[in-house]
Protein backbone atom coordinates (compact mmCIF):
# COMPACT_ATOMS: atom_id res chain seq x y z
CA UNK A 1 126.52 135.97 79.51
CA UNK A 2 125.25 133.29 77.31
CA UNK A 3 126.50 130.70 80.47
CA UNK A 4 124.36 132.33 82.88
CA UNK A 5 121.30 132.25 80.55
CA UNK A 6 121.94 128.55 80.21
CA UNK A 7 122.00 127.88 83.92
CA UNK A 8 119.16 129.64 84.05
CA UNK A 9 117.21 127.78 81.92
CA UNK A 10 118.12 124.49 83.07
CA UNK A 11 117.21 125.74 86.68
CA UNK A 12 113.95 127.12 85.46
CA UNK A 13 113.38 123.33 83.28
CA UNK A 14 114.62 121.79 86.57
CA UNK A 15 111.52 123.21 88.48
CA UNK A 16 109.12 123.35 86.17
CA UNK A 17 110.22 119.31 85.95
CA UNK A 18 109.85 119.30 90.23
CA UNK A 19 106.58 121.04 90.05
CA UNK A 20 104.91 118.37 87.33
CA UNK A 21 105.96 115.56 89.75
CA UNK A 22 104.70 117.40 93.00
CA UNK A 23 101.58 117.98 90.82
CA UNK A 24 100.83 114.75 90.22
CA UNK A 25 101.98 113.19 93.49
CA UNK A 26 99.36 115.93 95.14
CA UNK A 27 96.17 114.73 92.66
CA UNK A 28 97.51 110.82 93.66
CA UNK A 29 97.11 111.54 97.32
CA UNK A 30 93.47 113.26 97.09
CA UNK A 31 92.05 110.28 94.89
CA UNK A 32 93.78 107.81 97.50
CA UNK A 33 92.23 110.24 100.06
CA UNK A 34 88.83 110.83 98.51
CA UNK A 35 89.03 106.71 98.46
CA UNK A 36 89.58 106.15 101.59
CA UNK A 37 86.98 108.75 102.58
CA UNK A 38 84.47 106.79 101.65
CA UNK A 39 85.22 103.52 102.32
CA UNK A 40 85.46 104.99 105.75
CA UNK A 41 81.90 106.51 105.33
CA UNK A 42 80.90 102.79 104.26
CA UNK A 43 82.02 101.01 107.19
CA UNK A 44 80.41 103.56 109.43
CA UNK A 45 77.15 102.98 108.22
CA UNK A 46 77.69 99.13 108.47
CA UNK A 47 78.85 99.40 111.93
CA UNK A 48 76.05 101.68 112.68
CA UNK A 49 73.21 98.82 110.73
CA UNK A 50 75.56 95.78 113.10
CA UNK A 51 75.08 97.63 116.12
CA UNK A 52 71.47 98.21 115.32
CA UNK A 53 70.72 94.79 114.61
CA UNK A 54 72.66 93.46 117.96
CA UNK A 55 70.22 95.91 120.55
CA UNK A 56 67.53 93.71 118.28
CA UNK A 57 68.59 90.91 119.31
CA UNK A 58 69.16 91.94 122.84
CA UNK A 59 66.40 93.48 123.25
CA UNK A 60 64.56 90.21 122.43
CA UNK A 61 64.88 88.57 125.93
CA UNK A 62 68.20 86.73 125.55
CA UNK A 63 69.63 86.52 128.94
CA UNK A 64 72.74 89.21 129.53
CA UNK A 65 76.33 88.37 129.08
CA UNK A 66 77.71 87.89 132.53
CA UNK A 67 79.86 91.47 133.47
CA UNK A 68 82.54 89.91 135.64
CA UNK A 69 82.46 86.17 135.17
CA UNK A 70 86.48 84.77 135.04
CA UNK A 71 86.74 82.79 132.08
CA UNK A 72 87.18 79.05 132.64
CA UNK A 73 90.50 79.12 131.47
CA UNK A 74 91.88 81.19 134.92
């Protein structure tokens, strides 16, 4: 009897050891998460002030990019 309460208790320390690392691998992955949440936000609103900026300057009379010009290297 006393074996089986041993191998129980090692199982139960045996999870109770899983579930601290699964713990802390879960709060590692919503910081890196949360991170990369807003660097994403970051470069959205730079992309979003760049493409601003560019129908500026297009809008200021500079002559259109050609739509089907070959480069000169063909």
């Amino acid at each position: 009897m006393a074996d089986l309460e041993f191998q129980a208790e090692r199982r139960l320390d045996g999870l109770e050891t899983k579930l601290a690392y699964q713990e802390r691998t879960i709060a590692e992955l919503s910081d890196a998460l949360y991170s990369h949440e807003r660097r994403l936000e970051r470069l959205e609103n730079l992309f979003r002030e760049m493409a601003g900026k560019l129908k500026e300057v297009a809008g200021e009379g500079l002559p259109p990019l050609p739509a089907n010009e070959r480069p000169p290297h063909y």
